[in-house]
PDB file of N, CA and C in Angstrom:
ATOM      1  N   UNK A   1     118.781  90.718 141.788  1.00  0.00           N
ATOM      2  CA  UNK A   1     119.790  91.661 141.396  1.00  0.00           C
ATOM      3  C   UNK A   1     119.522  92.970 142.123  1.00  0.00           C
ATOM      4  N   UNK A   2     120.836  93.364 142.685  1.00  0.00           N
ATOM      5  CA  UNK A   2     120.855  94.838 143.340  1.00  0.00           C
ATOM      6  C   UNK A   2     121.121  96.039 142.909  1.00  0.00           C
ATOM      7  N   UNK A   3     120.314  96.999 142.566  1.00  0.00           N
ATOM      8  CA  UNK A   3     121.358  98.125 142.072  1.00  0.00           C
ATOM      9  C   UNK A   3     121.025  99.633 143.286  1.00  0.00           C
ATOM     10  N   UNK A   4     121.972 100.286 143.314  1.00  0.00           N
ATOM     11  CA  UNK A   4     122.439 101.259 143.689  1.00  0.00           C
ATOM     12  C   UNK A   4     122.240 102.396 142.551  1.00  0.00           C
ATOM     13  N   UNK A   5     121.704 103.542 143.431  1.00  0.00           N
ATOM     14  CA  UNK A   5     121.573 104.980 141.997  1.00  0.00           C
ATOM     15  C   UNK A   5     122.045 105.962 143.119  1.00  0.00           C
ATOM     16  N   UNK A   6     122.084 106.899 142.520  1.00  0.00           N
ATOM     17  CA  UNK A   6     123.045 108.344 143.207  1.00  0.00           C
ATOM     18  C   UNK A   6     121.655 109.241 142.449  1.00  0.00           C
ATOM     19  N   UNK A   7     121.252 110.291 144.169  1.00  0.00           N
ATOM     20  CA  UNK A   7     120.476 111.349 143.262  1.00  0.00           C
ATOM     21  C   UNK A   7     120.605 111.796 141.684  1.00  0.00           C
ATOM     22  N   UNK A   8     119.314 111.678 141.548  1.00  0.00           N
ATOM     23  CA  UNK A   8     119.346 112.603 139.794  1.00  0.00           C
ATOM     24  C   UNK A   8     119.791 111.351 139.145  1.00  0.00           C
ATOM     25  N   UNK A   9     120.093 110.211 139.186  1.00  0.00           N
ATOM     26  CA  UNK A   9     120.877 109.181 137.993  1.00  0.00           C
ATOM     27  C   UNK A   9     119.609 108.464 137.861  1.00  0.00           C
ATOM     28  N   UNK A  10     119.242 108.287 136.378  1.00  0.00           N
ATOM     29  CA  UNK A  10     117.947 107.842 135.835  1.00  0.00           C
ATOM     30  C   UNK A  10     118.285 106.748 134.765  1.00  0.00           C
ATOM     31  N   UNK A  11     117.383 105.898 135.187  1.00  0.00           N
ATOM     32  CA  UNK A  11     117.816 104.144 134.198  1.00  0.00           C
ATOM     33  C   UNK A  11     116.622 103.910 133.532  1.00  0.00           C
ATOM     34  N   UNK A  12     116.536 103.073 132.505  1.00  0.00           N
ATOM     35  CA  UNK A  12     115.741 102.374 131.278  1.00  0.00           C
ATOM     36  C   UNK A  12     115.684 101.300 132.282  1.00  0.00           C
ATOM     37  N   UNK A  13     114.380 100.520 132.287  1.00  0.00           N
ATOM     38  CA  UNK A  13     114.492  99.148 132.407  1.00  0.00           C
ATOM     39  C   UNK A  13     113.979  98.442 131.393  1.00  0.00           C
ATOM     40  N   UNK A  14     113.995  97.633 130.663  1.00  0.00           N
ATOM     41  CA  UNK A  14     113.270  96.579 129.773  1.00  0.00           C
ATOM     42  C   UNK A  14     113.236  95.300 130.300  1.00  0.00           C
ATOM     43  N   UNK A  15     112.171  95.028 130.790  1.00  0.00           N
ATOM     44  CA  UNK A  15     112.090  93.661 131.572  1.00  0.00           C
ATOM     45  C   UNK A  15     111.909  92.329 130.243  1.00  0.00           C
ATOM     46  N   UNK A  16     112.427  91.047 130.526  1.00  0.00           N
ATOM     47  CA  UNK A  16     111.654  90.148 129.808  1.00  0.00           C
ATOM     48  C   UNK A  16     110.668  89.207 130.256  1.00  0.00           C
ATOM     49  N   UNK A  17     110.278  88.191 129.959  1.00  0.00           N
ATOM     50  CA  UNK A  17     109.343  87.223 130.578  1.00  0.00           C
ATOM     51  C   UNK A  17     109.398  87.090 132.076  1.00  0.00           C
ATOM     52  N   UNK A  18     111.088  86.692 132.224  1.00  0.00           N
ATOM     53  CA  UNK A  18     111.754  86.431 133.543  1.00  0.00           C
ATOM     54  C   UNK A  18     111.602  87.260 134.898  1.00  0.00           C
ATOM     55  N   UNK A  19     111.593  88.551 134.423  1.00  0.00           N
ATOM     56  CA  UNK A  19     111.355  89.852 135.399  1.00  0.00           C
ATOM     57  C   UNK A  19     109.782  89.675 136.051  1.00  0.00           C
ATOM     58  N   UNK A  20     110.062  89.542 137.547  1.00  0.00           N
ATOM     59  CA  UNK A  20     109.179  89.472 138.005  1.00  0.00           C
ATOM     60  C   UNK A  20     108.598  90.546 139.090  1.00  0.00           C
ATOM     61  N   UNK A  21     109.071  91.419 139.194  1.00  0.00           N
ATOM     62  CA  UNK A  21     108.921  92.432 140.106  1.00  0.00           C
ATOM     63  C   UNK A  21     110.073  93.293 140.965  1.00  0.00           C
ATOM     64  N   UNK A  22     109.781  94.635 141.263  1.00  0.00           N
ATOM     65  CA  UNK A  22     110.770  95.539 141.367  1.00  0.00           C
ATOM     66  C   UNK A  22     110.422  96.029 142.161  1.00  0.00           C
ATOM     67  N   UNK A  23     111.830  96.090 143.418  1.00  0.00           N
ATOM     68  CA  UNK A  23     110.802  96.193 144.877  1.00  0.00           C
ATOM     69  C   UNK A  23     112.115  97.532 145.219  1.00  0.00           C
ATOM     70  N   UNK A  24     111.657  98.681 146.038  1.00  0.00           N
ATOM     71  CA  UNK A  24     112.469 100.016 146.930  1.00  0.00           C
ATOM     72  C   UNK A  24     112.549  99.607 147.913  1.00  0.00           C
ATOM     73  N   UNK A  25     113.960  99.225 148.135  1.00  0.00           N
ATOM     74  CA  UNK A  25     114.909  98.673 149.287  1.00  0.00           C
ATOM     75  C   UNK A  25     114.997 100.306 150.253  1.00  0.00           C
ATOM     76  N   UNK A  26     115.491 101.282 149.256  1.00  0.00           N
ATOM     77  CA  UNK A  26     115.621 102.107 150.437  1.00  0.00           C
ATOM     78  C   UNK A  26     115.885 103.491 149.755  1.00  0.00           C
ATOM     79  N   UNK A  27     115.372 104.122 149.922  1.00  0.00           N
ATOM     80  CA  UNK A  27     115.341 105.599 149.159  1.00  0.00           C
ATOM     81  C   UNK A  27     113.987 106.158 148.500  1.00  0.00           C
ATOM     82  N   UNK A  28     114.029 107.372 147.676  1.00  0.00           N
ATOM     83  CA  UNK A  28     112.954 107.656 146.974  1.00  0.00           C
ATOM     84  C   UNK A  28     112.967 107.450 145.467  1.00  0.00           C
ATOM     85  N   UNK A  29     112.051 106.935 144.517  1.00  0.00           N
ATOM     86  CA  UNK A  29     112.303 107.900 142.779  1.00  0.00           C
ATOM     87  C   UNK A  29     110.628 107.839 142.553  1.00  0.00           C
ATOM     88  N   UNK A  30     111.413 108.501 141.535  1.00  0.00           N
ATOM     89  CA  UNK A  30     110.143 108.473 140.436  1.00  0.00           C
ATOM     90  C   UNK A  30     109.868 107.611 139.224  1.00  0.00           C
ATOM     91  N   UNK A  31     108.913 107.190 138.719  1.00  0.00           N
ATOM     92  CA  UNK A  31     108.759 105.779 138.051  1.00  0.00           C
ATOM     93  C   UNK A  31     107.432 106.367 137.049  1.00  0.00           C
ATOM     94  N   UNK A  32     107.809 105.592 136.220  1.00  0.00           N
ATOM     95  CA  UNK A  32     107.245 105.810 134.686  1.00  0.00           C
ATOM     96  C   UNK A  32     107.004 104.343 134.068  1.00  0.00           C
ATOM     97  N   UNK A  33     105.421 103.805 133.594  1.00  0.00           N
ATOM     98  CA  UNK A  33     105.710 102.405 133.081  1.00  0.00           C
ATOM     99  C   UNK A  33     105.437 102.602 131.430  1.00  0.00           C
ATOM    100  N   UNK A  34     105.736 101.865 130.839  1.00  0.00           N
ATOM    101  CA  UNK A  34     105.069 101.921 129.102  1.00  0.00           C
ATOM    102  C   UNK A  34     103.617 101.247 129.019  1.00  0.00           C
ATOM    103  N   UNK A  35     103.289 100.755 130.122  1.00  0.00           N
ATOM    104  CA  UNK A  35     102.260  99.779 130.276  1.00  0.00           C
ATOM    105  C   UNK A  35     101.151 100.506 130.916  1.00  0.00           C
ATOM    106  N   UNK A  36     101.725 101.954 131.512  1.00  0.00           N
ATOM    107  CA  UNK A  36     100.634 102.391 132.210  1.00  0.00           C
ATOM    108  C   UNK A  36     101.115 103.888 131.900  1.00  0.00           C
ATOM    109  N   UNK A  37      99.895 105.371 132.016  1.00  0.00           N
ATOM    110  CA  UNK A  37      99.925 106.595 131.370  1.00  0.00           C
ATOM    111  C   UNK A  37     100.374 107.624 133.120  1.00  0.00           C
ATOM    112  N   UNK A  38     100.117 106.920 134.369  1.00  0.00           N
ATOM    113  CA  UNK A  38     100.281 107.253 135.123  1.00  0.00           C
ATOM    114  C   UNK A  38     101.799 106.892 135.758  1.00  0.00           C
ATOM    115  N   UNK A  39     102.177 108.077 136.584  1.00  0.00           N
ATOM    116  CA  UNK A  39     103.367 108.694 136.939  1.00  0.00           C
ATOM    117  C   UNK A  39     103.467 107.822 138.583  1.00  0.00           C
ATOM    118  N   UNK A  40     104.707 107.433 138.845  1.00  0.00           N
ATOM    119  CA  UNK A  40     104.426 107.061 140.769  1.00  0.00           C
ATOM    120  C   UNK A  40     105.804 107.759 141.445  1.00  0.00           C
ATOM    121  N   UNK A  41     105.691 107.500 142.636  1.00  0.00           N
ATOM    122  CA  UNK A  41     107.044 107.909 143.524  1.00  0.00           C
ATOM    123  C   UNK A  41     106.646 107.083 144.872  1.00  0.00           C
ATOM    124  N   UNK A  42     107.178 105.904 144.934  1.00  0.00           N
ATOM    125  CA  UNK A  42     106.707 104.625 145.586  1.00  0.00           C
ATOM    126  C   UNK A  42     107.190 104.896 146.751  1.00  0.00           C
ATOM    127  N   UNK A  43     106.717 104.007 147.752  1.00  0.00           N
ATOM    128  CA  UNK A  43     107.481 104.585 148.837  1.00  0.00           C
ATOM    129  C   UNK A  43     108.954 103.173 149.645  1.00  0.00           C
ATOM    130  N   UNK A  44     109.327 103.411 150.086  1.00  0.00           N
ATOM    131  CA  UNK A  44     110.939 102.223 150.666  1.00  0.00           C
ATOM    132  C   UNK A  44     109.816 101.011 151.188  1.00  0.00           C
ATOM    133  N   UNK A  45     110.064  99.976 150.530  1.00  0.00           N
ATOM    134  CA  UNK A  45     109.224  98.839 150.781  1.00  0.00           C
ATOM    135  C   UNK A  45     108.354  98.511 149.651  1.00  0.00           C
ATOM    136  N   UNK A  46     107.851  99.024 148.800  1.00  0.00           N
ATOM    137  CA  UNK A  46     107.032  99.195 147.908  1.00  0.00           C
ATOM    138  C   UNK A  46     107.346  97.729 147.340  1.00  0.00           C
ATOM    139  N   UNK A  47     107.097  97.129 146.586  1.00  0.00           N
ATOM    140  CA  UNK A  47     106.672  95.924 145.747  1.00  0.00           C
ATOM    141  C   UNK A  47     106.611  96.046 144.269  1.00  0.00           C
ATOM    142  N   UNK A  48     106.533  96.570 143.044  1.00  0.00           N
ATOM    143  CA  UNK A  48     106.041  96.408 141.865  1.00  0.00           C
ATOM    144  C   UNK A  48     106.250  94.934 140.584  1.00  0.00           C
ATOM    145  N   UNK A  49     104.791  95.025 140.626  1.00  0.00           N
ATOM    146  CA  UNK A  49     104.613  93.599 139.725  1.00  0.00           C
ATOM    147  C   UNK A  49     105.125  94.149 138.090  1.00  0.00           C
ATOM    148  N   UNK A  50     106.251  93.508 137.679  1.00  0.00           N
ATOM    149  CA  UNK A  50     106.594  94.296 136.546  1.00  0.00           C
ATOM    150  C   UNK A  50     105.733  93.340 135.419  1.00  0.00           C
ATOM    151  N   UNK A  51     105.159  94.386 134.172  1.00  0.00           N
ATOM    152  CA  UNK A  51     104.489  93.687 133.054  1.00  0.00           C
ATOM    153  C   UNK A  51     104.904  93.116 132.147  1.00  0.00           C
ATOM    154  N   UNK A  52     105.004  92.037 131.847  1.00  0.00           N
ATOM    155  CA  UNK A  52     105.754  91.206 130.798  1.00  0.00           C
ATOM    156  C   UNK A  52     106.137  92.364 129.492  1.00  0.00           C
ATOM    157  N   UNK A  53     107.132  92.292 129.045  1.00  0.00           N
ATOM    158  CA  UNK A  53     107.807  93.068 128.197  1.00  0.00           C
ATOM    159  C   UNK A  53     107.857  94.970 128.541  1.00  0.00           C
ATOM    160  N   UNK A  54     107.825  95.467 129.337  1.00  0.00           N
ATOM    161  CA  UNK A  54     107.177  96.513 129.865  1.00  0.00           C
ATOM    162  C   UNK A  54     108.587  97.483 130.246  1.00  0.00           C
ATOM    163  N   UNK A  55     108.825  98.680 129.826  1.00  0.00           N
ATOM    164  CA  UNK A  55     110.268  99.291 130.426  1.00  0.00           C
ATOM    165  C   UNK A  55     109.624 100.140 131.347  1.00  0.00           C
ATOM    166  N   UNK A  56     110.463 100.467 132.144  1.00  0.00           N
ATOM    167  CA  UNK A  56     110.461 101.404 133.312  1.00  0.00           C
ATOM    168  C   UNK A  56     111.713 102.485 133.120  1.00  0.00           C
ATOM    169  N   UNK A  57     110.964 103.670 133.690  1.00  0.00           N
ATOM    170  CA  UNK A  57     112.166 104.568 133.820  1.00  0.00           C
ATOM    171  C   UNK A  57     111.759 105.464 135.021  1.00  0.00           C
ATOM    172  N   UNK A  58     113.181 104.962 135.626  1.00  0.00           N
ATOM    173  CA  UNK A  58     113.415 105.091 136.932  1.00  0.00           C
ATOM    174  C   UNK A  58     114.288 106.514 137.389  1.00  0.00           C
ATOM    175  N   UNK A  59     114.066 107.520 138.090  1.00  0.00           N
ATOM    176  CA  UNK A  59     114.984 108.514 138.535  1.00  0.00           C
ATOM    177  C   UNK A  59     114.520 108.711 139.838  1.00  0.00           C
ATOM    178  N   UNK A  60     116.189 108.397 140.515  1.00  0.00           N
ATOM    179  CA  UNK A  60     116.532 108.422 141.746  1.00  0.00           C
ATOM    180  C   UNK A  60     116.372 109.774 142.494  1.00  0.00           C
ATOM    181  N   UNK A  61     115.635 110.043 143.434  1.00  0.00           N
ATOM    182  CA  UNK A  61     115.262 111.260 144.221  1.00  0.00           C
ATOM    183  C   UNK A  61     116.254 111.540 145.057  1.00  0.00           C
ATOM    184  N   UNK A  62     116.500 110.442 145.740  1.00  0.00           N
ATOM    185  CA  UNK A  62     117.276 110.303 147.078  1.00  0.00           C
ATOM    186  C   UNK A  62     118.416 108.790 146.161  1.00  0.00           C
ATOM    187  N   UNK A  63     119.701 109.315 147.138  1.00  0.00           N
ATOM    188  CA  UNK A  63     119.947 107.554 146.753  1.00  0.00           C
ATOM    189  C   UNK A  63     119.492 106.584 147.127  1.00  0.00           C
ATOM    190  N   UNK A  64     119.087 105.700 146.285  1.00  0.00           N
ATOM    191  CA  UNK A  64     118.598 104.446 146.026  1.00  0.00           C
ATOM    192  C   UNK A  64     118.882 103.235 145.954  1.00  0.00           C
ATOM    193  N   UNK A  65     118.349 102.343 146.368  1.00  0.00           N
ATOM    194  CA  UNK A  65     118.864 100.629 146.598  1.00  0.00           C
ATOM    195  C   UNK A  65     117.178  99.905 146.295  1.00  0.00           C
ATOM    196  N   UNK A  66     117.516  99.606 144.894  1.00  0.00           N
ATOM    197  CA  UNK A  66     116.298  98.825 144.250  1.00  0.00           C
ATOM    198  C   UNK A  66     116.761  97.149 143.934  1.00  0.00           C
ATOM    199  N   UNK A  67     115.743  96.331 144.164  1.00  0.00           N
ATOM    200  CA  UNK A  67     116.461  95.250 144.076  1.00  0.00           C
ATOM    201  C   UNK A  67     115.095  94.400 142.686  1.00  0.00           C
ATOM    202  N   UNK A  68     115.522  93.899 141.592  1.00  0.00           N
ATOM    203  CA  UNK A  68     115.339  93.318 140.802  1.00  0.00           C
ATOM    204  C   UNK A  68     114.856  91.683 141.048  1.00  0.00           C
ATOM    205  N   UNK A  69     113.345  91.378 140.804  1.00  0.00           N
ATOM    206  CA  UNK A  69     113.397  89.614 141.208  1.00  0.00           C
ATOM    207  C   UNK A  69     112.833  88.973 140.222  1.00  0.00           C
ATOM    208  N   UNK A  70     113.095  88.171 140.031  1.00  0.00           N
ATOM    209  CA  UNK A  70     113.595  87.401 138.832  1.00  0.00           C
ATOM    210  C   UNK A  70     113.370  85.947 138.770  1.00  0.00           C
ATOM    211  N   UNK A  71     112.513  85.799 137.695  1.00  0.00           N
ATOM    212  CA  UNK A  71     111.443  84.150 138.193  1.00  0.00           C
ATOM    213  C   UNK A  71     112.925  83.210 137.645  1.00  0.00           C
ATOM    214  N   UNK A  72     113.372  83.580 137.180  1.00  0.00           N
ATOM    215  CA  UNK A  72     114.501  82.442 136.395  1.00  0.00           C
ATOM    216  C   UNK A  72     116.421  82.978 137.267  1.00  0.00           C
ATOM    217  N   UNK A  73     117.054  82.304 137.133  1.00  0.00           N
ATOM    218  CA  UNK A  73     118.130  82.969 137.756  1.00  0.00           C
ATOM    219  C   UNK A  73     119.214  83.578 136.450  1.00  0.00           C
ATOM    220  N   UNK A  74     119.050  83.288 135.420  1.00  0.00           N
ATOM    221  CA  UNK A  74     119.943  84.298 133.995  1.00  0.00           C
ATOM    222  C   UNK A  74     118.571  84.883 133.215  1.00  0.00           C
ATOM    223  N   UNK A  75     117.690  85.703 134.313  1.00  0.00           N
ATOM    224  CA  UNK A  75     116.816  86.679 133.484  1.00  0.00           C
ATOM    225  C   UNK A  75     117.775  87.925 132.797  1.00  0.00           C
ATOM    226  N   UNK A  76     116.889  88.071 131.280  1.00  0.00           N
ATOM    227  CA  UNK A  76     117.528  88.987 130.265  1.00  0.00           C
ATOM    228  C   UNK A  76     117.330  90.443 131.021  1.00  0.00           C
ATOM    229  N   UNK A  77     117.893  91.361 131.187  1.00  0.00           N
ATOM    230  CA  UNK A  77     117.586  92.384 131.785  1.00  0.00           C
ATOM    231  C   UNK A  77     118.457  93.468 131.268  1.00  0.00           C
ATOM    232  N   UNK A  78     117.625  94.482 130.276  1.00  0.00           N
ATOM    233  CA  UNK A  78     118.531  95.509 129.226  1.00  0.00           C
ATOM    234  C   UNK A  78     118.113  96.950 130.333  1.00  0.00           C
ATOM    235  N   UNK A  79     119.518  97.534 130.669  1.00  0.00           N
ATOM    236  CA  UNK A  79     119.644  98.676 131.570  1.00  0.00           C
ATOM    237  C   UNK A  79     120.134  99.514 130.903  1.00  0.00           C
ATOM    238  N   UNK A  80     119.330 100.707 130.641  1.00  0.00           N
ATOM    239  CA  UNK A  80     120.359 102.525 130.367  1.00  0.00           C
ATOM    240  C   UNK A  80     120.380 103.019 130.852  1.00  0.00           C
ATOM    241  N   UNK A  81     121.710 103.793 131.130  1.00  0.00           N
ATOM    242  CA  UNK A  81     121.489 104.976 132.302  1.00  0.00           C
ATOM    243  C   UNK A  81     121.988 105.961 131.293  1.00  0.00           C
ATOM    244  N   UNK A  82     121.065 107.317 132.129  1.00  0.00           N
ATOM    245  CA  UNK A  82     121.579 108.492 131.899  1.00  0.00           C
ATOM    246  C   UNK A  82     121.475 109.731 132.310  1.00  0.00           C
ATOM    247  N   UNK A  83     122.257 110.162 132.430  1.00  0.00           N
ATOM    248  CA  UNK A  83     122.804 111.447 133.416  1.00  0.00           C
ATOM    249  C   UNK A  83     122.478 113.222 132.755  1.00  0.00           C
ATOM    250  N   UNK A  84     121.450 114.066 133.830  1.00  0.00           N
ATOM    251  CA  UNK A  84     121.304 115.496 132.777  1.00  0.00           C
ATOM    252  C   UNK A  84     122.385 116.119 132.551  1.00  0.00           C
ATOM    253  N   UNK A  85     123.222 115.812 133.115  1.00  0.00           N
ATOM    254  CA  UNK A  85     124.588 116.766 132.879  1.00  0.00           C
ATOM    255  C   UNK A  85     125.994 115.779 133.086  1.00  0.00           C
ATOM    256  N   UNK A  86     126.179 115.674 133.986  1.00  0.00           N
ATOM    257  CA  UNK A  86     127.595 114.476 134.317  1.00  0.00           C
ATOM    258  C   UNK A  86     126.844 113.309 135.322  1.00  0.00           C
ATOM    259  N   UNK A  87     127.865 112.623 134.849  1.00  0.00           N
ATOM    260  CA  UNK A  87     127.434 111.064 136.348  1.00  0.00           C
ATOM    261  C   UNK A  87     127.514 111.586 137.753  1.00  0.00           C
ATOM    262  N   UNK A  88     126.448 111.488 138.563  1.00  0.00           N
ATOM    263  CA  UNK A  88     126.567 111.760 140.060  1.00  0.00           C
ATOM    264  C   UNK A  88     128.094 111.286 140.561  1.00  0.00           C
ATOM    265  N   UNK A  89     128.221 110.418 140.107  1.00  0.00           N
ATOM    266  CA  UNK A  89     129.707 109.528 140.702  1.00  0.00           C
ATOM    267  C   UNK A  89     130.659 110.371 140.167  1.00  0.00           C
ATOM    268  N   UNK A  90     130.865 111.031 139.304  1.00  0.00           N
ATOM    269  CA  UNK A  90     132.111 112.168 138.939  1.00  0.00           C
ATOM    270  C   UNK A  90     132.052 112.798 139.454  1.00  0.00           C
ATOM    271  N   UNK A  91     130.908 113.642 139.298  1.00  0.00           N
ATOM    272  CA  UNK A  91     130.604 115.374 139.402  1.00  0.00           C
ATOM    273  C   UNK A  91     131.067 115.387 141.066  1.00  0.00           C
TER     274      UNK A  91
END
């Protein structure tokens, strides 16, 4: 699964069993795990092994193209987004 972010637009991830890693196709963010107390800002290519049940929160530096991989092909995958002021895509 592919997603696309617009500077400043920041997402929840909640991975399940299925979620197998979360790789930066192309851009910058910043990344936050529940699984871990330390902060990252990965670089385009990066790899991350996601932790079984584990959310991420993701904010886009630059726009972004993150791609989602997925040991099963209908992995559960709960996404929030949210915006400090309006959606990049309006404003």
């Amino acid at each position: 699964m592919r997603y696309l972010l617009a500077k400043g637009e920041i997402i929840t991830l909640q991975a399940d069993d299925a979620i197998e890693s979360l790789s930066l196709v192309a851009g910058a963010i910043w990344l936050t795990r529940s699984s871990d107390t330390r902060d990252y800002c990965p670089q385009e290519g990066t790899r991350l092994t996601v932790v079984r049940g584990e959310t991420l929160i993701i904010e886009a530096l630059t726009p972004v193209t993150i791609t989602v991989n997925c040991r099963e092909r209908r992995a559960a995958l709960h996404i929030t987004t949210a915006w400090p002021h309006t959606s990049p895509r309006t404003a």
